[in-house]
Protein backbone atom coordinates (compact mmCIF):
# COMPACT_ATOMS: atom_id res chain seq x y z
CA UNK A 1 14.51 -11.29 -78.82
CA UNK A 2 15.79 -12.25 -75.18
CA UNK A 3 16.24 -8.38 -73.30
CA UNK A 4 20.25 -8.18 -72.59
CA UNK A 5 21.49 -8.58 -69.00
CA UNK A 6 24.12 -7.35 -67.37
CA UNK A 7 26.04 -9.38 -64.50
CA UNK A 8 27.52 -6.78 -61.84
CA UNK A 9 30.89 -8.24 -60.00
CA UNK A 10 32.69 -6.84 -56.63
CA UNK A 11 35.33 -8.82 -55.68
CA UNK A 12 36.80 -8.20 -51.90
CA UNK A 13 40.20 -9.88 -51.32
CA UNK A 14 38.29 -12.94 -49.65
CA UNK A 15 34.49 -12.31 -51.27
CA UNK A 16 32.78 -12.14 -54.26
CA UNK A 17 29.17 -9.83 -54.47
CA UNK A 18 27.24 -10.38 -57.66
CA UNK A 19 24.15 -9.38 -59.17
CA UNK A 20 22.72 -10.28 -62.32
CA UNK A 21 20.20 -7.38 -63.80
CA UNK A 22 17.44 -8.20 -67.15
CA UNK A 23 17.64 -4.16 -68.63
CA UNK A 24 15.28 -2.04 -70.05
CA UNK A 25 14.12 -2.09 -73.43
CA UNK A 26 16.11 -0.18 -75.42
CA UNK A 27 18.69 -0.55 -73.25
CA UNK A 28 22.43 -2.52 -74.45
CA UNK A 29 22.48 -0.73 -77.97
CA UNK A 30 25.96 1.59 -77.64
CA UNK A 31 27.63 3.45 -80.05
CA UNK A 32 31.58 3.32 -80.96
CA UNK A 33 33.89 2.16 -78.05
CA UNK A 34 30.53 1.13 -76.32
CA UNK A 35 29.53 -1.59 -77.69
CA UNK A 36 27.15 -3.36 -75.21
CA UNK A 37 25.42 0.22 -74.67
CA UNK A 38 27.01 -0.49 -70.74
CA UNK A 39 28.13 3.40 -70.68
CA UNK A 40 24.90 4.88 -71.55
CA UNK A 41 23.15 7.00 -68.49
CA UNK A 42 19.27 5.55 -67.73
CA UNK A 43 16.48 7.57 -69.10
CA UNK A 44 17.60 7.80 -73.00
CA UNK A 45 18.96 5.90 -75.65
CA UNK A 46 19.91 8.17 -78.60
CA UNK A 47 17.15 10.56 -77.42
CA UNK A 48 14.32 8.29 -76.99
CA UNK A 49 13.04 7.31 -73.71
CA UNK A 50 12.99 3.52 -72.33
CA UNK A 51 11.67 1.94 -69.98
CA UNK A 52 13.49 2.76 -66.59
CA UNK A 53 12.59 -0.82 -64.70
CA UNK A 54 15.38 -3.22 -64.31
CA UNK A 55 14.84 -6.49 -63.26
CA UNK A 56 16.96 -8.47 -60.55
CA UNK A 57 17.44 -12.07 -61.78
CA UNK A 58 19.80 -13.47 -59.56
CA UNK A 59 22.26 -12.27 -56.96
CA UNK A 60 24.15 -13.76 -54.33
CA UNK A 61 27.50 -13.48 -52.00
CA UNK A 62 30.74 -15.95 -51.25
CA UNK A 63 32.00 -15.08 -48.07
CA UNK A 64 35.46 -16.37 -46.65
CA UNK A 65 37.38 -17.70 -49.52
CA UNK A 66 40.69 -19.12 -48.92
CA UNK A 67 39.44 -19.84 -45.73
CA UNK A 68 37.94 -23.06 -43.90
CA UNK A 69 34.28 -21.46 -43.31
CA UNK A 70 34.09 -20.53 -47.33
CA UNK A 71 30.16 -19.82 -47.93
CA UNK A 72 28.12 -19.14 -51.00
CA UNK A 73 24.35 -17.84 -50.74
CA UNK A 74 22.89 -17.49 -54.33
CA UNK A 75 19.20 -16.03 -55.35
CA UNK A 76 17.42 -16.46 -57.84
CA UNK A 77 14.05 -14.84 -58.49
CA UNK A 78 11.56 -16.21 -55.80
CA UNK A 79 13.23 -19.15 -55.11
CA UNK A 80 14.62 -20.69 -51.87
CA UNK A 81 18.67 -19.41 -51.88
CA UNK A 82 20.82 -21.93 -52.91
CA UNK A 83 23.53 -21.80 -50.30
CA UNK A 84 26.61 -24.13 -50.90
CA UNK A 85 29.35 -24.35 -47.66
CA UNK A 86 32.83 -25.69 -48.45
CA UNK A 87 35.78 -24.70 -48.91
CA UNK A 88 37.04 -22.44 -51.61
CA UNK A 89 40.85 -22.40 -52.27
CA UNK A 90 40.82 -18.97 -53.90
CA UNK A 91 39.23 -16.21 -56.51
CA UNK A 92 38.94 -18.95 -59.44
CA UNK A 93 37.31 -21.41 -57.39
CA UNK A 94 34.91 -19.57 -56.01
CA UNK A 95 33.95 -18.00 -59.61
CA UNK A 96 33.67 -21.36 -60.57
CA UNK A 97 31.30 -22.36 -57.88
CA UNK A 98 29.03 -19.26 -58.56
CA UNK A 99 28.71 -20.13 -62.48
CA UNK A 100 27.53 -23.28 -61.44
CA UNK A 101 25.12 -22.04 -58.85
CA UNK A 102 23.64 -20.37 -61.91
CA UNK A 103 23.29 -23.63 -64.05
CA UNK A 104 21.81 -25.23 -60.92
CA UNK A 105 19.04 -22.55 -60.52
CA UNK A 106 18.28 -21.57 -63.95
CA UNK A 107 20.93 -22.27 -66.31
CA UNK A 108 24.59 -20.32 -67.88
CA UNK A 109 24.82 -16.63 -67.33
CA UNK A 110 23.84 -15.82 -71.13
CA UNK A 111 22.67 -12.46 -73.20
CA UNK A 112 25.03 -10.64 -71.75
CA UNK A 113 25.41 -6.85 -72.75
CA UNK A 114 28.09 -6.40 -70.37
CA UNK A 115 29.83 -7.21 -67.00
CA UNK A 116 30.57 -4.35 -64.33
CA UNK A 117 33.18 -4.44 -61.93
CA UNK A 118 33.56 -2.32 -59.15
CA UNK A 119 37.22 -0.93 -58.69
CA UNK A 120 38.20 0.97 -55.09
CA UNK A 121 40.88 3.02 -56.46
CA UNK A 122 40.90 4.85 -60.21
CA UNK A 123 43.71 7.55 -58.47
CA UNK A 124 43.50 10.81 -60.75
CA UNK A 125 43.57 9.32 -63.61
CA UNK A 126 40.42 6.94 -63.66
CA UNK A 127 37.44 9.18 -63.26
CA UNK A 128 34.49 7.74 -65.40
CA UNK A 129 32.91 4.00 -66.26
CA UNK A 130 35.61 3.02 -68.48
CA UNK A 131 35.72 -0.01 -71.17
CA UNK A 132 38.38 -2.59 -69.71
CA UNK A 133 41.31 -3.37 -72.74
CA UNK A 134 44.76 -3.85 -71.15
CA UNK A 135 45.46 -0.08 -71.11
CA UNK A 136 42.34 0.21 -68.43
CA UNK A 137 44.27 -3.04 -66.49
CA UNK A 138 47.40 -1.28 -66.63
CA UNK A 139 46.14 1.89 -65.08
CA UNK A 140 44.37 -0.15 -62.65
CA UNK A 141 47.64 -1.92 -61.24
CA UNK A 142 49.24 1.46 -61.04
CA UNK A 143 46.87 2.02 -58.45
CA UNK A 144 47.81 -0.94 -56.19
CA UNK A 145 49.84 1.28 -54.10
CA UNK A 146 47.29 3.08 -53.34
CA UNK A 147 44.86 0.52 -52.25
CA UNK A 148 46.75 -2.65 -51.74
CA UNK A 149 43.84 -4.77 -50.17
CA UNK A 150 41.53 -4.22 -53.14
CA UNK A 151 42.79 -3.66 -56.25
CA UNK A 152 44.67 -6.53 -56.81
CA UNK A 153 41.48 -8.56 -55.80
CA UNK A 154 39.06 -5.99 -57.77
CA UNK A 155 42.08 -7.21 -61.43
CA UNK A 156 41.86 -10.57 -60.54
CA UNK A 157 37.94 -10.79 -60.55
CA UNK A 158 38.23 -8.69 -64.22
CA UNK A 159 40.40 -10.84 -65.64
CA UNK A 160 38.86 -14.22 -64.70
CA UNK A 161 35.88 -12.45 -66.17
CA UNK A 162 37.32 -11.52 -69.40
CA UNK A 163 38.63 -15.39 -69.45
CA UNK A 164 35.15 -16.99 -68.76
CA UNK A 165 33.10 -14.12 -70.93
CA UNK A 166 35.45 -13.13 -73.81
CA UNK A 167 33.21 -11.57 -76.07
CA UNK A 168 31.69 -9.69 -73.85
CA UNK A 169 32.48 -6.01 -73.02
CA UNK A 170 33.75 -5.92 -69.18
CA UNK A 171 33.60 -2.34 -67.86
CA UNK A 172 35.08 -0.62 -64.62
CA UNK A 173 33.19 2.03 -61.96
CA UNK A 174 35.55 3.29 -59.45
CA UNK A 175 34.60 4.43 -55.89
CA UNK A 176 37.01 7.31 -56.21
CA UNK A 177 35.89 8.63 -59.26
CA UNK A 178 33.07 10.57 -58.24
CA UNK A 179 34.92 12.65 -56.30
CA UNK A 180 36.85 13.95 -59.06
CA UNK A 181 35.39 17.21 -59.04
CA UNK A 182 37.11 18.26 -56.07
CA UNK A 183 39.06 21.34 -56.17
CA UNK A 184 42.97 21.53 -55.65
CA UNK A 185 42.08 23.45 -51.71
CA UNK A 186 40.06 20.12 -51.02
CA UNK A 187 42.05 17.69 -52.30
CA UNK A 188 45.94 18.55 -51.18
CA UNK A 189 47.69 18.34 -47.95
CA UNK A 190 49.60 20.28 -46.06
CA UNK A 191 52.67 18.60 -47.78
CA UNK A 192 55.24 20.19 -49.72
CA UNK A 193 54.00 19.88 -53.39
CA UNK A 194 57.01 18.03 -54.82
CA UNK A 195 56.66 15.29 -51.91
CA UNK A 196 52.77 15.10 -52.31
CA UNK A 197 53.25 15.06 -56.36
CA UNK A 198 55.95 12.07 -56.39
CA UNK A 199 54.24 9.78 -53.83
CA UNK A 200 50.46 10.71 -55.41
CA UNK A 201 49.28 11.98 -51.74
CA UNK A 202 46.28 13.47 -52.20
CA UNK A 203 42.43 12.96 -50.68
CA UNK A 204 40.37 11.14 -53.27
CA UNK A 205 37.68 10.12 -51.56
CA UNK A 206 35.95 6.70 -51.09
CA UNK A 207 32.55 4.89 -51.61
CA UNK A 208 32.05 7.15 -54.61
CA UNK A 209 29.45 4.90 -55.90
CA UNK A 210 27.06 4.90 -52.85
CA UNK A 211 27.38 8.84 -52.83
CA UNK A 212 26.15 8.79 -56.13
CA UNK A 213 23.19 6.53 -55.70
CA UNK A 214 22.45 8.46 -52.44
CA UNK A 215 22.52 11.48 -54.20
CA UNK A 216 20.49 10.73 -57.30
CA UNK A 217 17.72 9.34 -55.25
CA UNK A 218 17.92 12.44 -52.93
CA UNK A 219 17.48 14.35 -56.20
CA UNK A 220 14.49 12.50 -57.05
CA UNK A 221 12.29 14.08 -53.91
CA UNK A 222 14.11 17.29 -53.73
């Protein structure tokens, strides 16, 4: 049986980062309202260890789109990168133009467990990997406010996902949400409350998902 894979999107408002991961066995087995085991922390899978190695397959990044000096660089295993430089009118083309840079270098993006997307903003009310079903997309756009460069971009690269992968379970990480834990004294302003509550000004923090890597490897040799 073919391990599952998971395909890990970040769409910028003019770029597109992918990465295409083989998982560990045992991995892509999840329970209710998981179904592509995408949610499950590394190290266990209903209590029994697996094997922690993932595998990069492919990865690649389109720079520039909407613009004259669009750019695609695509790699795949050991390979020489595939890198494609013409112009690409906007999010759908250039999704189109990756998918095909797969086919060219080793066929369709198939055995997919799951896609990940990274979202900048979850707000307060987005604080974990969550499933994507047009509640998640909802709450998502409610955060366009908030971060008007990137969320809009971070939908559009879910839904064109959901389009091109339909049976597959699309879930979103948010940079904000590790810094959920933050107590009221960290996170207000010195704003009056009702001002700070109606407008949603608060700190939430950024990047959440390179402080968590950081800190789970700075775990690992403390």
């Amino acid at each position: 049986m073919p391990m599952p894979r998971v395909l890990v999107v970040n769409t910028g408002s003019s770029s597109i980062k992918y990465r295409l991961f083989e998982m560990p066995e045992g991995s892509g087995r999840g329970g209710p309202g998981d179904p592509g085991g995408v949610l499950r922390s590394e190290g266990s899978q209903g209590g029994a260890p697996v094997n922690r190695e993932r595998v990069v397959l492919a990865s690649g990044v389109l720079e520039r789109i909407g613009e004259a000096g669009s750019k695609l660089t695509h790699r795949a295993g050991d390979a020489e990168p595939l890198v494609v430089e013409e112009r690409m009118a906007d999010h759908s083309d250039g999704f189109d133009r990756v998918f095909k840079a797969f086919e060219a270098t080793g066929g369709p993006v198939t055995n997919l467990a799951g896609i990940g997307h990274r979202v900048v903003h979850g707000g307060d009310r987005l604080a974990a990997p969550t499933l994507v079903d047009e509640d998640t997309i909802r709450a998502i756009a409610e955060q366009v406010p908030l971060a008007p460069l990137h969320n809009p971009s971070n939908l559009l690269g879910i839904r064109i996902a959901m389009a091109s992968f339909p049976e597959t379970p699309q879930v979103a990480v948010f940079d904000t949400a590790f810094h959920q834990t933050m107590p009221p004294r960290a996170y207000r302003y010195a704003l009056p409350a009702d001002l700070a509550g109606e407008l949603r000004i608060r700190r939430y923090g950024f990047h959440g998902t390179s402080h968590a890597y950081v800190a789970r490897k700075a775990a690992e040799h403390a």
